[in-house]
C-alpha atoms as a PDB file:
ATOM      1  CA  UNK A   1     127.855  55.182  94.555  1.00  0.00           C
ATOM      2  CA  UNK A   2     126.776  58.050  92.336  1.00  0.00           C
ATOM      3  CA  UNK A   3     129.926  60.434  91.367  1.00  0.00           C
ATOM      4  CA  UNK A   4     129.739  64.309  92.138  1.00  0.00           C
ATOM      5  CA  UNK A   5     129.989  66.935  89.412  1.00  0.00           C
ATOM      6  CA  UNK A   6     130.835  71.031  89.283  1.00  0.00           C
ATOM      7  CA  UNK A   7     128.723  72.649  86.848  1.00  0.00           C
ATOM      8  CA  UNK A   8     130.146  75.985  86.143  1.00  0.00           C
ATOM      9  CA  UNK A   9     129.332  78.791  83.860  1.00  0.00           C
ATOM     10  CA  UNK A  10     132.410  81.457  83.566  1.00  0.00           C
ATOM     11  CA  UNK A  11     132.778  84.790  82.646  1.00  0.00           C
ATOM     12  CA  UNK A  12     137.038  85.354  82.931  1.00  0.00           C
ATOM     13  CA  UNK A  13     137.244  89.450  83.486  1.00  0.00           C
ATOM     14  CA  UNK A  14     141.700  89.312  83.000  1.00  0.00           C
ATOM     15  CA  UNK A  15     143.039  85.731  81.766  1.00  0.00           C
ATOM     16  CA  UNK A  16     146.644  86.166  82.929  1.00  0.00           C
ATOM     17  CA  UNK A  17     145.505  86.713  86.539  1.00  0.00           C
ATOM     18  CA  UNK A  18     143.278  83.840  85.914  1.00  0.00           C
ATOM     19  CA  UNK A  19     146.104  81.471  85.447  1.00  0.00           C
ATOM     20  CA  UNK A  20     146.539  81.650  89.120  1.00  0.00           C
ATOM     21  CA  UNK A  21     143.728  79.828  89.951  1.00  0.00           C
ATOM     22  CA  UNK A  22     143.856  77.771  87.648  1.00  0.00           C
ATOM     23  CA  UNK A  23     147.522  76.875  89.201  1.00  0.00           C
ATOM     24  CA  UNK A  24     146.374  77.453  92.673  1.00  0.00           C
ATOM     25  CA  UNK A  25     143.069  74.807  91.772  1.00  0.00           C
ATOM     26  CA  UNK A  26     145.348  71.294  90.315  1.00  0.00           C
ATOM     27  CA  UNK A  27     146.241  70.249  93.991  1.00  0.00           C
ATOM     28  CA  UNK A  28     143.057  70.112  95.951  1.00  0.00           C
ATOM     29  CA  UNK A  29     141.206  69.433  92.574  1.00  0.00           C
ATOM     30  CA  UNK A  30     143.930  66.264  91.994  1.00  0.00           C
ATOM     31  CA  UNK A  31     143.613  65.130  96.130  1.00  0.00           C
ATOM     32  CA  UNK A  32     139.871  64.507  95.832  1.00  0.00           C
ATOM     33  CA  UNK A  33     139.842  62.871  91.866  1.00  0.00           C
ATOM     34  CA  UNK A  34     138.828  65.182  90.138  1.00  0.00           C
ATOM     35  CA  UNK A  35     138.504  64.859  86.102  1.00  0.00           C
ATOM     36  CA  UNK A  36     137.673  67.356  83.696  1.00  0.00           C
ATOM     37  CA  UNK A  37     134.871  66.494  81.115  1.00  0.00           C
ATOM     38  CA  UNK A  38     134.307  69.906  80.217  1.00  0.00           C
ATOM     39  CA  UNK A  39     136.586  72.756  79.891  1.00  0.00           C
ATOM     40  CA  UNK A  40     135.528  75.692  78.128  1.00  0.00           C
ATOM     41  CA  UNK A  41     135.564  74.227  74.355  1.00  0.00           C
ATOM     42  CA  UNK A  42     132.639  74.999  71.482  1.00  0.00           C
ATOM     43  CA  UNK A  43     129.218  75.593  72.438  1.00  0.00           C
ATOM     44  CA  UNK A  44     125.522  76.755  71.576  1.00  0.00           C
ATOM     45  CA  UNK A  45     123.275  78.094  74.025  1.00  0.00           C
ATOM     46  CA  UNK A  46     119.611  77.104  72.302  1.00  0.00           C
ATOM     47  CA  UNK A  47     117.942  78.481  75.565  1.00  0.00           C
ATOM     48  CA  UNK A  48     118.465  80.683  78.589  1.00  0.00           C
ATOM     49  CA  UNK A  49     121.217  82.644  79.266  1.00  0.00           C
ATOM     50  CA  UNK A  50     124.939  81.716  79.310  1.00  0.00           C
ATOM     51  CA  UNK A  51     128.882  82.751  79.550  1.00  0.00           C
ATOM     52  CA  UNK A  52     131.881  82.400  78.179  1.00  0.00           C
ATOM     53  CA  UNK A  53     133.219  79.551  79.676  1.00  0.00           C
ATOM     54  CA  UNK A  54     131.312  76.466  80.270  1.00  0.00           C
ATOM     55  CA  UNK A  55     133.289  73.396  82.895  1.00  0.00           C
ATOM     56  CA  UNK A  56     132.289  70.451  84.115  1.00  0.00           C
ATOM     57  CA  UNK A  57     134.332  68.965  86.715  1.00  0.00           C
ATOM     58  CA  UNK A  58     133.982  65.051  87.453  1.00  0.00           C
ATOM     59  CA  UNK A  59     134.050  63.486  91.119  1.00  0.00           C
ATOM     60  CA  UNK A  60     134.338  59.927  92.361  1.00  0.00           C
ATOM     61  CA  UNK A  61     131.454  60.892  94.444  1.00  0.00           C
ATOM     62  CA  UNK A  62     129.417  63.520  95.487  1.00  0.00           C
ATOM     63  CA  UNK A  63     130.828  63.773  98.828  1.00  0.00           C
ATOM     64  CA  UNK A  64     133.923  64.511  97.184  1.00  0.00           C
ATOM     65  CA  UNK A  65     133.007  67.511  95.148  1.00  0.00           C
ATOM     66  CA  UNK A  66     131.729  68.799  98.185  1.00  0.00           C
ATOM     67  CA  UNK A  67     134.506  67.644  99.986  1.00  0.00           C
ATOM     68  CA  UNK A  68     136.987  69.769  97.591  1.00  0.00           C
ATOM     69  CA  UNK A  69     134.546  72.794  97.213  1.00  0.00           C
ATOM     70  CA  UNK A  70     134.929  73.155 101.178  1.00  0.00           C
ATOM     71  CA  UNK A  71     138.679  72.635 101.510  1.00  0.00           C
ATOM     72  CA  UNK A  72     141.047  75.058 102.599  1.00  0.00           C
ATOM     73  CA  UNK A  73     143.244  75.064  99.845  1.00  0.00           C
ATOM     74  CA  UNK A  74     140.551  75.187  97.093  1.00  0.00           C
ATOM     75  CA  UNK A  75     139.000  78.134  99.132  1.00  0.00           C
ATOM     76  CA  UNK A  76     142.351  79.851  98.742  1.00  0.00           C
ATOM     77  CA  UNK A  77     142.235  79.127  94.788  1.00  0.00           C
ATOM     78  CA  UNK A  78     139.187  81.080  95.065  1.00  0.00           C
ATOM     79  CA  UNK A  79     140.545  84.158  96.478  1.00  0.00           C
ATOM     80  CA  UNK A  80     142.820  84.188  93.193  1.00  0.00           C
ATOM     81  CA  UNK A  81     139.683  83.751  91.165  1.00  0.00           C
ATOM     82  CA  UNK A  82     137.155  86.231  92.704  1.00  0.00           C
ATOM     83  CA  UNK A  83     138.637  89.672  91.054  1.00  0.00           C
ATOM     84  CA  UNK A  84     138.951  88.854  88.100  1.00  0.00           C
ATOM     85  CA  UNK A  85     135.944  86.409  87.108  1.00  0.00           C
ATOM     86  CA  UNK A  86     132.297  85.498  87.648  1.00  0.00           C
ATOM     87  CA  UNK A  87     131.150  82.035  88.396  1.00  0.00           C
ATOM     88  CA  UNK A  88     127.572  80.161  88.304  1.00  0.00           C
ATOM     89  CA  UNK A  89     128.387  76.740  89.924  1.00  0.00           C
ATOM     90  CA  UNK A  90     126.417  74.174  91.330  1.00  0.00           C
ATOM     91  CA  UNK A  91     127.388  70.853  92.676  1.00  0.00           C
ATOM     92  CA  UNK A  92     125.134  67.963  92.240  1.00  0.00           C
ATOM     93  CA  UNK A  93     124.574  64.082  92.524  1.00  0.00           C
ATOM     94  CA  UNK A  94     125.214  62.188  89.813  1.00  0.00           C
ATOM     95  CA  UNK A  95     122.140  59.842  87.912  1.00  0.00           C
ATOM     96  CA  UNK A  96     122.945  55.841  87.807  1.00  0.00           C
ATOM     97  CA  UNK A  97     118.995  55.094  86.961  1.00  0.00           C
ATOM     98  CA  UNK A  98     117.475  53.692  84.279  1.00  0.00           C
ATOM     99  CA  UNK A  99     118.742  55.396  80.894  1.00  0.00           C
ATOM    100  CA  UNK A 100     116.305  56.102  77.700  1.00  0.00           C
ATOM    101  CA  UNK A 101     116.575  53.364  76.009  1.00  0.00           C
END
């Protein structure tokens, strides 16, 4: 089964206030397995636009990072978030193809 993945681009507006979501976020984000492989960290952006804050956010499955997106305690981390950020995210499918090779 392919894993699930958050893709987020953010632009943090007041980092204390911030740190509540980011509090608010470790439960639901821990219930449905979720790992970190990005999390802000160095980056170049050769093309397109960007922000600040670049995350990646591994799933066991897609279904989960849906699964988490929708729940009712990650919805309430969002509240906390909405003031004082802005978010591009996308949640997508995993690739187990065929790799260049």
């Amino acid at each position: 089964m392919a894993k699930g993945y958050w893709i987020a681009r953010v632009d943090v507006a007041d980092a204390e206030a911030y740190k509540a979501y980011v509090a608010a976020n470790a439960a639901p984000l821990g219930r449905f397995g979720a790992r970190f492989v990005v999390r802000a960290g160095r980056f170049e952006n050769p093309e397109g636009s960007s922000r600040s804050r670049n995350v990646v956010v591994e799933f066991p499955s897609y279904q989960a990072a849906l699964d988490c997106w929708k729940s009712t305690d990650y919805q309430a981390a969002v509240q906390l978030r909405l003031p004082v950020s802005t978010v591009d995210m996308v949640i997508v499918e995993g690739y187990d193809g065929p790799q260049p090779g």
